[in-house]
Protein backbone atom coordinates (compact mmCIF):
# COMPACT_ATOMS: atom_id res chain seq x y z
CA UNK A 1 64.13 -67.78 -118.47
CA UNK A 2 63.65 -70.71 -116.37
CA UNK A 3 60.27 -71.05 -114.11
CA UNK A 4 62.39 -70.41 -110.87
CA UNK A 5 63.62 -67.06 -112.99
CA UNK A 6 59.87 -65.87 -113.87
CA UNK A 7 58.92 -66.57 -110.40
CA UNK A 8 61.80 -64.26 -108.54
CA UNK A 9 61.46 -61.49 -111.11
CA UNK A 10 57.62 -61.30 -110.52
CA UNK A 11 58.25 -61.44 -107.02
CA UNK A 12 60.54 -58.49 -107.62
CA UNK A 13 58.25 -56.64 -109.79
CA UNK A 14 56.07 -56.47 -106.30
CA UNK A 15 54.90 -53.14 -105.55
CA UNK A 16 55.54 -52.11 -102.04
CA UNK A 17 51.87 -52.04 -101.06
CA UNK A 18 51.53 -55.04 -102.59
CA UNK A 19 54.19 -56.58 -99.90
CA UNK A 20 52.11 -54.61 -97.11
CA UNK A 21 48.68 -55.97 -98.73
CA UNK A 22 50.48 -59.02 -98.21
CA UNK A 23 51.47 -58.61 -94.55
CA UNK A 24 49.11 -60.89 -92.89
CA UNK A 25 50.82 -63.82 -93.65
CA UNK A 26 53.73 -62.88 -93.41
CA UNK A 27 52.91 -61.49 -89.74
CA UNK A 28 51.93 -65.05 -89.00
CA UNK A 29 55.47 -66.21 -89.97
CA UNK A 30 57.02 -64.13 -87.19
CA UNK A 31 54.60 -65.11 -84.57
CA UNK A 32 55.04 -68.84 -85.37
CA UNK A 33 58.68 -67.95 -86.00
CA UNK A 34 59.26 -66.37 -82.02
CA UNK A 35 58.35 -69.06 -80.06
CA UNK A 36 59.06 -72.37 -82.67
CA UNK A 37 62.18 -73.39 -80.96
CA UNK A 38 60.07 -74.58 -78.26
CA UNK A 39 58.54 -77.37 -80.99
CA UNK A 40 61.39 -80.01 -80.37
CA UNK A 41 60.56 -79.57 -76.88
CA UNK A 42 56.37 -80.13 -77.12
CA UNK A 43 57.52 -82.79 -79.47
CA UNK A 44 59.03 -84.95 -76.53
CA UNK A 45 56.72 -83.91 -74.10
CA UNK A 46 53.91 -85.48 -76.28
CA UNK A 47 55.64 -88.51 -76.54
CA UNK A 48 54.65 -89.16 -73.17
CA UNK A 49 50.73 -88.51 -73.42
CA UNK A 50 47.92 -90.90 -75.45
CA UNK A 51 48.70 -89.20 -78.91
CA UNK A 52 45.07 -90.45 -79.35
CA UNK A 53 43.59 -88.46 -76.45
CA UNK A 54 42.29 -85.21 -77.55
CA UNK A 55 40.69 -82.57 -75.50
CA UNK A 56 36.89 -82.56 -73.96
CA UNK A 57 36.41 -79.15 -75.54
CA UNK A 58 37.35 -76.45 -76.67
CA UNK A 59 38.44 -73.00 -75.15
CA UNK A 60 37.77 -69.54 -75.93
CA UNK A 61 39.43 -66.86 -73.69
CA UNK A 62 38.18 -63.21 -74.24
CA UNK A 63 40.60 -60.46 -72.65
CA UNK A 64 38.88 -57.01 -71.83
CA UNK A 65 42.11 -54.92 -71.75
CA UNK A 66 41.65 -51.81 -69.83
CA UNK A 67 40.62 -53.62 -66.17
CA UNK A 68 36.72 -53.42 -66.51
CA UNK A 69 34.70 -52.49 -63.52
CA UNK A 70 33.54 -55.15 -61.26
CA UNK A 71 31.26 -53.57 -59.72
CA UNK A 72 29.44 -52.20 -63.49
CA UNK A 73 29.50 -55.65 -64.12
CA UNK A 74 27.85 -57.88 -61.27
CA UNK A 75 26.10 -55.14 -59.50
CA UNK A 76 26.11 -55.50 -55.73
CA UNK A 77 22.35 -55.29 -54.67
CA UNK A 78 22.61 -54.80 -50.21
CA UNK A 79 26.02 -52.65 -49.82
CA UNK A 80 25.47 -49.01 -48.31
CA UNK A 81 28.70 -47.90 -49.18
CA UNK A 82 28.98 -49.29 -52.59
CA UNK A 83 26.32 -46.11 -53.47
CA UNK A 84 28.17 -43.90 -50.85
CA UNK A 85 31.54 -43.95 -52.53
CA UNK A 86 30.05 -44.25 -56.16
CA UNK A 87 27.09 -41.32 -56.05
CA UNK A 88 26.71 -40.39 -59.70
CA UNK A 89 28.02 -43.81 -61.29
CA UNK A 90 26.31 -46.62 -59.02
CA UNK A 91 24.09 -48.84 -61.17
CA UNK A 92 20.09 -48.95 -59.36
CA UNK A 93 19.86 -52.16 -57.68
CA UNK A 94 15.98 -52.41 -59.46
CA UNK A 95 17.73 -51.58 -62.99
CA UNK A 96 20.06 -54.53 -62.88
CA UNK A 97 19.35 -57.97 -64.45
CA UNK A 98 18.40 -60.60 -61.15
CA UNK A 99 21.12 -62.97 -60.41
CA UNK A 100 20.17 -63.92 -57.30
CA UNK A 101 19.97 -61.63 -53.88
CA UNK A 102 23.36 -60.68 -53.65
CA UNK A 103 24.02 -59.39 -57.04
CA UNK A 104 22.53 -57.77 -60.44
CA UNK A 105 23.99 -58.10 -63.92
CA UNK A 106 24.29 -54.46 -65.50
CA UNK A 107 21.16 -54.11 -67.81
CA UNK A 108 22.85 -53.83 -70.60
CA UNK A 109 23.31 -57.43 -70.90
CA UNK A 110 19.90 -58.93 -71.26
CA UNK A 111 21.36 -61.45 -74.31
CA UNK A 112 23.73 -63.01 -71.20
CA UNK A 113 21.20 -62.96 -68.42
CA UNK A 114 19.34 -64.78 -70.70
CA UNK A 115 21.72 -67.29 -70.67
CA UNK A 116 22.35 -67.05 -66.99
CA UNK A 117 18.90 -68.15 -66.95
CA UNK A 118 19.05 -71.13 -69.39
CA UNK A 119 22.31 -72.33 -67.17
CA UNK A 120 24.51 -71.57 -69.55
CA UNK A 121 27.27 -68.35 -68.10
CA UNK A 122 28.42 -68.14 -64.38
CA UNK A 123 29.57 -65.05 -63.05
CA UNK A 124 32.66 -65.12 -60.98
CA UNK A 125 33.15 -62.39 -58.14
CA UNK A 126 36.17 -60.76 -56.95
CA UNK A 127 38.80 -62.54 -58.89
CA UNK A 128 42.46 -61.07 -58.97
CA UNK A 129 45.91 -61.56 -59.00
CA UNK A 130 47.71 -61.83 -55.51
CA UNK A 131 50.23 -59.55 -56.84
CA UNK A 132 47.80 -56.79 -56.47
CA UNK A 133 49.70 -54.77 -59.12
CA UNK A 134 48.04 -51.65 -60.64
CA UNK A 135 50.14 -51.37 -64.14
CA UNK A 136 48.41 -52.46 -66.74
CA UNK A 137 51.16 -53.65 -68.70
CA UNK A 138 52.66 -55.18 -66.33
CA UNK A 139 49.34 -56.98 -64.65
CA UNK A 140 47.96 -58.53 -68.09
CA UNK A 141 51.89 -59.58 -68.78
CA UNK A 142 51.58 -61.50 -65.17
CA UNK A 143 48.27 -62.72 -66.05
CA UNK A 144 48.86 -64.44 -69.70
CA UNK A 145 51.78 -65.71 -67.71
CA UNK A 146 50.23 -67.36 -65.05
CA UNK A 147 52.03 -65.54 -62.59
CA UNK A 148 52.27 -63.68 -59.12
CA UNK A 149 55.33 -61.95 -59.89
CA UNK A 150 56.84 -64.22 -57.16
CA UNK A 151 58.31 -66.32 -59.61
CA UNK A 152 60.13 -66.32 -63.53
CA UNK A 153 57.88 -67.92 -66.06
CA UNK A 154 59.11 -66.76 -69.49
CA UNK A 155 56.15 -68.78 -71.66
CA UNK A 156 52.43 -68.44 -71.63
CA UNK A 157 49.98 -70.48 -69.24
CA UNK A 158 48.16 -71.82 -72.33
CA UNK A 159 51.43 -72.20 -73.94
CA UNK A 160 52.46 -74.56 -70.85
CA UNK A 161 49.39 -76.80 -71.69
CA UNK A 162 49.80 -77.18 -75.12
CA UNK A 163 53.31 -77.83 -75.07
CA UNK A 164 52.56 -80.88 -72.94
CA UNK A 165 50.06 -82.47 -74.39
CA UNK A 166 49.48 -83.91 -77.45
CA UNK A 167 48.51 -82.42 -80.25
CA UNK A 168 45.07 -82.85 -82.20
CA UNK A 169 46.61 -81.29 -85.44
CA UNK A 170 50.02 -81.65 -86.69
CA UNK A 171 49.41 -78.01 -88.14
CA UNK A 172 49.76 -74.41 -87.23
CA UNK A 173 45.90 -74.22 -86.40
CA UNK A 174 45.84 -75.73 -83.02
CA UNK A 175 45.93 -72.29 -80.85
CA UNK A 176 44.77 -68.64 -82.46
CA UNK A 177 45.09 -65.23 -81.17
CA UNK A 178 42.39 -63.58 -83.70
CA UNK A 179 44.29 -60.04 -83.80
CA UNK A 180 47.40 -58.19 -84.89
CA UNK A 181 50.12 -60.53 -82.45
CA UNK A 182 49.89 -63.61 -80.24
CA UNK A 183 48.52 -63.14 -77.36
CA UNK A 184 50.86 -63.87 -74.37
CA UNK A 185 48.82 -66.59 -72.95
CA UNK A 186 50.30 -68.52 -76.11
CA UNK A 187 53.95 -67.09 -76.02
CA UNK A 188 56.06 -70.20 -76.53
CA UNK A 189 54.16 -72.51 -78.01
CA UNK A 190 54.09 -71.94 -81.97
CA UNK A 191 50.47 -70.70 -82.25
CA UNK A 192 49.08 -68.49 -85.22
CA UNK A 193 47.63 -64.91 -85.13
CA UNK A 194 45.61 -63.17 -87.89
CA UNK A 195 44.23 -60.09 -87.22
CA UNK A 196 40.72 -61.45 -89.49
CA UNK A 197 39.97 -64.17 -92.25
CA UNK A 198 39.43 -61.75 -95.20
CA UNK A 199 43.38 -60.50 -94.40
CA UNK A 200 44.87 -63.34 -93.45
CA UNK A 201 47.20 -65.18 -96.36
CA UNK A 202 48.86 -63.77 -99.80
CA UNK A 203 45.05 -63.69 -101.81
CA UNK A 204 45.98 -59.78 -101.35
CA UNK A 205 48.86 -59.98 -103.22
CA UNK A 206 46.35 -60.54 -105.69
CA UNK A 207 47.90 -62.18 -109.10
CA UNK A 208 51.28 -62.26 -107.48
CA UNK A 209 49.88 -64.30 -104.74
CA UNK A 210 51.22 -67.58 -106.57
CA UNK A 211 54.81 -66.37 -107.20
CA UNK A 212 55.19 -64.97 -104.19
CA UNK A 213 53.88 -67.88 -102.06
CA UNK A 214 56.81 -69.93 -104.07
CA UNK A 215 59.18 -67.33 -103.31
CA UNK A 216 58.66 -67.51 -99.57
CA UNK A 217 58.65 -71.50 -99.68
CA UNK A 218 61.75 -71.66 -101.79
CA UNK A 219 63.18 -68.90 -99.31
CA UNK A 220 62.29 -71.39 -96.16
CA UNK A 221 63.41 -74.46 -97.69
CA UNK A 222 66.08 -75.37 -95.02
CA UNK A 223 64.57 -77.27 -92.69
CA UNK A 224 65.79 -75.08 -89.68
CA UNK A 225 63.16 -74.05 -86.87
CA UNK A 226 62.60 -70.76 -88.13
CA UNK A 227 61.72 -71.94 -91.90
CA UNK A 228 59.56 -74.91 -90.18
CA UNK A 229 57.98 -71.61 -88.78
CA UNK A 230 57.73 -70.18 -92.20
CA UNK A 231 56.37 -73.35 -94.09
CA UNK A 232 53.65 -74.26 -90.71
CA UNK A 233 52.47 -70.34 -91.54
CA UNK A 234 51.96 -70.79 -95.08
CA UNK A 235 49.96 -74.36 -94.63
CA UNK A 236 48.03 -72.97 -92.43
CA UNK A 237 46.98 -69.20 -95.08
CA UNK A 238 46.25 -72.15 -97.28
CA UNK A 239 43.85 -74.03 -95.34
CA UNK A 240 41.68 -71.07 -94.22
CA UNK A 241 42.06 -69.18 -97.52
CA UNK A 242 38.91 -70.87 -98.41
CA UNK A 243 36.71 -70.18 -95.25
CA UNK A 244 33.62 -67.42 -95.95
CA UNK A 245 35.60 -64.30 -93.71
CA UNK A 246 33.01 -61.94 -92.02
CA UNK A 247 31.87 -58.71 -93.80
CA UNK A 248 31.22 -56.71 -90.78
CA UNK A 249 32.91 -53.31 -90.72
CA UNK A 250 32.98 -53.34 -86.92
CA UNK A 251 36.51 -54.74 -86.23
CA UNK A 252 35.08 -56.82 -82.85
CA UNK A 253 31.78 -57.75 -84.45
CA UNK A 254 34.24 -59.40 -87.42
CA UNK A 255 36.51 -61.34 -85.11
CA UNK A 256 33.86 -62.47 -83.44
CA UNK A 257 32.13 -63.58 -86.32
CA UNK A 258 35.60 -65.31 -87.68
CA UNK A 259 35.68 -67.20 -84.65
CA UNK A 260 32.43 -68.99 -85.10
CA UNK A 261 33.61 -69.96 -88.74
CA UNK A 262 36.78 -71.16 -87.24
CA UNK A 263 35.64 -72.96 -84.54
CA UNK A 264 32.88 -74.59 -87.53
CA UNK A 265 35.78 -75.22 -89.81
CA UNK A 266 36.97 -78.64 -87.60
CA UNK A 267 40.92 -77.64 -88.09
CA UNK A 268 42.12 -79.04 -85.23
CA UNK A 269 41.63 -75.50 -83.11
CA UNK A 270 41.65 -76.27 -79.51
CA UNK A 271 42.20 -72.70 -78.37
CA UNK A 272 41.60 -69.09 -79.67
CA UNK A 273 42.31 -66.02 -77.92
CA UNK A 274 41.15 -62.46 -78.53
CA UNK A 275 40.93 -59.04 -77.03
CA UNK A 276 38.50 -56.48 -76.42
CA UNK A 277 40.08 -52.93 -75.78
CA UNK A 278 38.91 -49.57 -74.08
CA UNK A 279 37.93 -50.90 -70.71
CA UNK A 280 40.18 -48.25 -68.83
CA UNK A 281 37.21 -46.08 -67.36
CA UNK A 282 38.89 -43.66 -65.78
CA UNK A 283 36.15 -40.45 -66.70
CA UNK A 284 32.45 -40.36 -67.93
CA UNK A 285 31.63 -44.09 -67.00
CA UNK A 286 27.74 -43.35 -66.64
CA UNK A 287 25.14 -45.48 -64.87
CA UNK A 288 22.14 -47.13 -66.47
CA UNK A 289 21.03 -45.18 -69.18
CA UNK A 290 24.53 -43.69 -70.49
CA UNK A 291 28.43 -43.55 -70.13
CA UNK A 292 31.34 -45.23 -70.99
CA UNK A 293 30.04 -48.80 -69.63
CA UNK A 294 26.79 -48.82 -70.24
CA UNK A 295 28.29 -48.29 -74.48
CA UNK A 296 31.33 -51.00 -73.38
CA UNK A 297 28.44 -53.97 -71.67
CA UNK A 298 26.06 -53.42 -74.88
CA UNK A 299 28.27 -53.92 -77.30
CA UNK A 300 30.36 -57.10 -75.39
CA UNK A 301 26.65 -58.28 -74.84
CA UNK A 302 25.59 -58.32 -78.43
CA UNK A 303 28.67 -59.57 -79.37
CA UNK A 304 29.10 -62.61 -77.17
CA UNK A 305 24.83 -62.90 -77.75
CA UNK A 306 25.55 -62.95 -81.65
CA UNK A 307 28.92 -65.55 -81.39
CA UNK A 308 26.54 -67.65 -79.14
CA UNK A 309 23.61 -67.75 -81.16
CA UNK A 310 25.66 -68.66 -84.59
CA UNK A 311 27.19 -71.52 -82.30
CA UNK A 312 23.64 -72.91 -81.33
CA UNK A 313 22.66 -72.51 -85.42
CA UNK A 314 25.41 -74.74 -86.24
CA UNK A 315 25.77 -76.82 -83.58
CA UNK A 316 28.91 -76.37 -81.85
CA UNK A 317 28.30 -76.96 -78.14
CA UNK A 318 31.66 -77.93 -77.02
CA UNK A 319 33.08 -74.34 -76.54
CA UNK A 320 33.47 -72.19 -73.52
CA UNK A 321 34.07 -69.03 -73.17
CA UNK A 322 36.15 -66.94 -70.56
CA UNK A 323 35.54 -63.37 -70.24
CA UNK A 324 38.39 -62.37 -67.76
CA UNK A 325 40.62 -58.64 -67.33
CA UNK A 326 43.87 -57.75 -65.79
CA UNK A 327 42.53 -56.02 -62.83
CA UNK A 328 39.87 -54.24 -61.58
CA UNK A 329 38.59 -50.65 -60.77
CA UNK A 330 38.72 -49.17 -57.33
CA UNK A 331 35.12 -49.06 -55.11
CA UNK A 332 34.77 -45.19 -55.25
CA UNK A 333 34.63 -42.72 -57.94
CA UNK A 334 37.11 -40.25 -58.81
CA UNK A 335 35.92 -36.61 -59.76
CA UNK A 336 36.26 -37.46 -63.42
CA UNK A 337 33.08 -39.76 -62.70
CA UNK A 338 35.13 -42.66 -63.72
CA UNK A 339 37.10 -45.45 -61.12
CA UNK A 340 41.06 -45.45 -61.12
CA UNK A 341 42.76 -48.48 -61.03
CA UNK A 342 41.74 -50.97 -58.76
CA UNK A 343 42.46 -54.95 -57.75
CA UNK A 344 39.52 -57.82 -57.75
CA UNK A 345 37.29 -57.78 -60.56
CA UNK A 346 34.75 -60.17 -62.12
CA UNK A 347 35.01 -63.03 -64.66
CA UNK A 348 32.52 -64.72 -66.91
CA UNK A 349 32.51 -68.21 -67.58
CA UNK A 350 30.08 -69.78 -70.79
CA UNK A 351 28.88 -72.92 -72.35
CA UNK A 352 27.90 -75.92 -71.78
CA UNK A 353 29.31 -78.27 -68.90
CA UNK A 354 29.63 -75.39 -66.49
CA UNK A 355 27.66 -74.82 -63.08
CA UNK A 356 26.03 -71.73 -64.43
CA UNK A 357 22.45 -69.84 -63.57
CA UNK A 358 24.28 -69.02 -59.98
CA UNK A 359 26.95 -66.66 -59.10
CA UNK A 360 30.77 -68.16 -58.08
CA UNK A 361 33.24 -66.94 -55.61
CA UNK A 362 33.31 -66.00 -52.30
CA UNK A 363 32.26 -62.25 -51.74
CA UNK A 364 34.38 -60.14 -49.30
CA UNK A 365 31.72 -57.44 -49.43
CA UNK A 366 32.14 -53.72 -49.95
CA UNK A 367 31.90 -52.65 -45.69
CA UNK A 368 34.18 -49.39 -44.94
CA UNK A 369 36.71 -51.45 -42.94
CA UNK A 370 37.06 -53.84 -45.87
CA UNK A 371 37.50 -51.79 -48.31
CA UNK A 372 40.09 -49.45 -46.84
CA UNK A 373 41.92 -52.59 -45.64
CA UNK A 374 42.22 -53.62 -49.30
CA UNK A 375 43.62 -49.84 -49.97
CA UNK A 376 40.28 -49.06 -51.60
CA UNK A 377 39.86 -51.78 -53.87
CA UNK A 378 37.46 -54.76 -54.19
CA UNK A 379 39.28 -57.11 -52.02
CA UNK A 380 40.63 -60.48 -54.06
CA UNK A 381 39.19 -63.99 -52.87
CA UNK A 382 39.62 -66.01 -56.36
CA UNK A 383 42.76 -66.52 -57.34
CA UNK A 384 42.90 -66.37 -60.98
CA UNK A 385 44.88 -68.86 -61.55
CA UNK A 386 42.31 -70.94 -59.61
CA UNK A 387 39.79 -70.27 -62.13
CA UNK A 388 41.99 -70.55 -65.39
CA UNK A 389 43.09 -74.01 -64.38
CA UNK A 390 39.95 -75.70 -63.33
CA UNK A 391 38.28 -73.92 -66.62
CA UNK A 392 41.39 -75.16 -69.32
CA UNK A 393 40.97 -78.46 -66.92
CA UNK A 394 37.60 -80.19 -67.27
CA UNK A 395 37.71 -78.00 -71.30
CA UNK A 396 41.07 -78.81 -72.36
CA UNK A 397 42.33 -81.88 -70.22
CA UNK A 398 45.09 -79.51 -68.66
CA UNK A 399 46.93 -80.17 -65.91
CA UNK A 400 47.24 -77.60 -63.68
CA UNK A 401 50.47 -78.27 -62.01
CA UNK A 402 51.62 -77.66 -65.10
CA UNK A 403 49.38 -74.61 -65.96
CA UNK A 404 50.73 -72.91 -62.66
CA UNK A 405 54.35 -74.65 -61.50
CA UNK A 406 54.30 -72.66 -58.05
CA UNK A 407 51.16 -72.52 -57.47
CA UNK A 408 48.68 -74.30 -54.86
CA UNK A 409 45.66 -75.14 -56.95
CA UNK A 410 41.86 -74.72 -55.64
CA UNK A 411 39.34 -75.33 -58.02
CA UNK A 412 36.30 -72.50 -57.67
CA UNK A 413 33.54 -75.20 -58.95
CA UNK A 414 32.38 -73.44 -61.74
CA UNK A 415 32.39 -76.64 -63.95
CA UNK A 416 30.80 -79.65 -63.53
C-alpha cells in the first residue's frame, strides 16, 4: 500500500463524529471559500497602494444583536418624559455612572466609566440608520453593508476596505469573525471565522488529524479559487493551532478571551468581528437593581473590562473597540415592561487615540413633539456610517469613499 493509499483509507476509516469534531476547519473553508473570487480583484486593487503601508491600528467591532436600548445605556439625566413614558423601567438619574450633565452611564458598567474617566471610551448618542427600518434581519444586513437601502451593495463595508488596500499578511488571518460564520461586515473579502481557538483546526480529529489534513490538501490541489480557499484555511488552523485557547465555559467570556490572544499573537490581524446576542428586550427589562439589562450591561461590562485589562497586561494599545447595534428601542415601555423596536441608539467607541472622557453626537432630546415626530423613537442625528468611517479611518487607514460609495461623509470627531 503506497503512503497516498494509507492516507485515504485512514481518512475513510473516519468516524462520522470524528468528521463533525473536525468541522471547524472545515467551516473556515466555506467561509474563505464564499467570497474568494473576489481575491484576483483585492489583488489589483493593492497594486495601486504602498504595499509597505500598513494600518495605524487595529479594529475591533462588537455587534450587540437584538437592538440594545439607548436609553439603558447612556441614561438621559433632565428629560420629563423620558420617566413619563418609561415608569417602571427608567434608570434613576442619581443611580447612573456621571458622564457629564446631560447623560448617565447605566450602573452596571463601573469597569467602562472607569475608563470614560481615564479618556479612554466615548459614548456616541442617537446613532442610526436613515433607513429607519425596524426588521432586525433586515437592519443589521443594511448595517454590515454599509447601506441605506437606497442603494445595491452586495459586499461588506469592512470587506470594501480591505479589498482596497494592501494587505499586511499574505494569509487568511488578516480579518476574523470569532463565531460560527463571517460576519457580513466581511462578506466578500476572504476573511476567516472560528467559532473559538480550542475548536478551530483538525487537532479534534485527534490521531487522524494528520491524514486527514493531507486528504483535504491533496483534495484542493488545483489551484482554482475555491481550493486557494481551501489551502489559505488550512495555513491559517496551522498557524493558530499552537496559540493557548481560553478555558472559560462562558461562550462570550471565551471569545473574548481568544481575541486578546489573537490580537497578542502578531498574525497580521487587522480586523476581528464578533457578536453579542439577546439584546431584543421586548419584556422584563428591569431598572437598576434587576431585569433583562441590568444582567445584559454587567456581563458586556465585565467582559469588555476583562479584554481591556489583559490588553494593558500585555501591552497592546493599538486596538479600538466599537460597540455598535442594528437599531434601537422605542422611548416608552410596552406593558410587557420591555421597549419594542425602535430607531437611534447608542454606540461605544474604545482605546487609545480617541476623544474619549466626553459624550459624542448631537442630542435631539426626548420632548413629546420630538418624539412623536420620530413615530416614537429616539430620533437619529449620527449617521452610522459617519461613525464607522471616521473610526476604520484614523484605525485602519480606510477611505471612506470607498467604505460608503453613495454616501456624503461627516466625520462625528470621536478620534483624534
Amino acid at each position: 500500500m503506497t503512503s497516498h493509499d494509507r492516507t485515504m483509507h485512514m481518512a475513510a476509516t473516519l468516524s462520522r463524529r470524528n468528521v463533525l469534531r473536525s468541522g471547524a476547519a472545515l467551516a473556515a473553508t466555506t467561509s474563505l471559500a464564499s467570497a474568494f473570487p473576489t481575491v484576483a480583484g483585492a489583488a489589483a486593487s493593492a497594486t495601486s497602494t504602498d504595499a509597505s503601508a500598513s494600518p495605524a491600528g487595529r479594529l475591533l467591532v462588537v455587534f450587540l444583536r437584538g437592538a440594545a436600548d439607548h436609553l439603558s445605556i447612556t441614561v438621559p439625566l433632565d428629560e420629563p418624559h423620558y420617566h413619563d413614558a418609561r415608569p417602571t423601567i427608567a434608570i434613576d438619574p442619581d443611580a447612573t455612572l456621571p458622564l457629564d450633565d446631560r447623560f448617565g452611564l447605566h450602573p452596571a458598567m463601573p469597569r467602562l466609566h472607569a475608563r470614560y474617566n481615564a479618556g479612554e471610551v466615548a459614548p456616541v448618542v442617537a446613532v442610526g440608520n436613515p433607513a429607519a427600518n425596524r426588521s432586525h434581519f433586515l437592519s443589521q444586513d443594511l448595517f454590515e453593508r454599509g447601506s441605506d437601502g437606497s442603494d445595491d451593495l452586495g459586499d461588506g463595508w469592512l470587506a470594501r476596505h480591505l479589498n482596497a488596500s494592501a494587505t499586511r499578511s499574505d494569509g487568511a488571518l488578516r480579518a476574523i469573525t470569532v463565531g460560527a460564520n463571517v460576519d457580513e461586515s466581511l462578506i466578500g473579502f476572504p476573511a476567516l471565522g472560528m467559532t473559538s481557538l480550542s475548536t478551530f483546526g483538525l487537532s479534534r480529529a485527534g490521531d487522524f488529524a494528520g491524514p486527514l489534513e493531507d486528504m483535504m490538501r491533496g483534495l484542493h490541489a488545483s489551484g482554482s479559487y475555491l481550493d486557494q480557499a481551501a489551502i489559505q484555511a488550512l495555513d491559517a488552523a496551522a498557524v493558530v493551532a499552537g496559540l493557548p485557547a481560553s478555558q472559560q465555559r462562558n461562550r462570550t467570556a471565551a471569545a473574548f478571551e481568544d481575541i486578546v490572544t489573537l490580537f497578542d499573537a502578531d498574525l497580521g490581524i487587522e480586523a476581528i468581528t464578533v457578536s453579542i446576542d439577546g439584546w431584543d428586550t421586548h419584556d422584563r427589562m428591569g431598572n437598576v437593581e434587576e431585569g433583562y439589562m441590568k444582567d445584559l450591561l454587567e456581563g458586556l461590562d465585565t467582559t469588555l473590562g476583562i479584554m481591556l485589562d489583559g490588553f494593558d497586561e500585555i501591552g497592546i494599545d493599538d486596538v479600538t473597540t466599537l460597540v455598535v447595534t442594528e437599531f434601537g428601542r422605542r422611548v416608552a415601555e410596552n406593558g410587557s415592561e420591555g421597549c419594542d423596536h425602535g430607531w437611534a441608539s447608542s454606540a461605544l467607541v474604545i482605546g487609545n487615540g480617541i476623544d474619549g472622557g466626553r459624550v459624542h453626537g448631537d442630542w435631539p432630546g426626548l420632548d413629546r413633539d420630538v418624539v412623536r415626530d420620530s413615530n416614537g423613537d429616539v430620533p437619529m442625528t449620527t449617521d452610522y456610517r459617519d461613525l464607522l468611517g471616521e473610526v476604520a479611518t484614523a484605525t485602519l487607514g480606510a477611505d471612506p469613499t470607498i467604505l460608503f460609495p453613495d454616501h456624503s461623509f461627516e466625520p462625528v470627531g470621536v478620534t483624534t
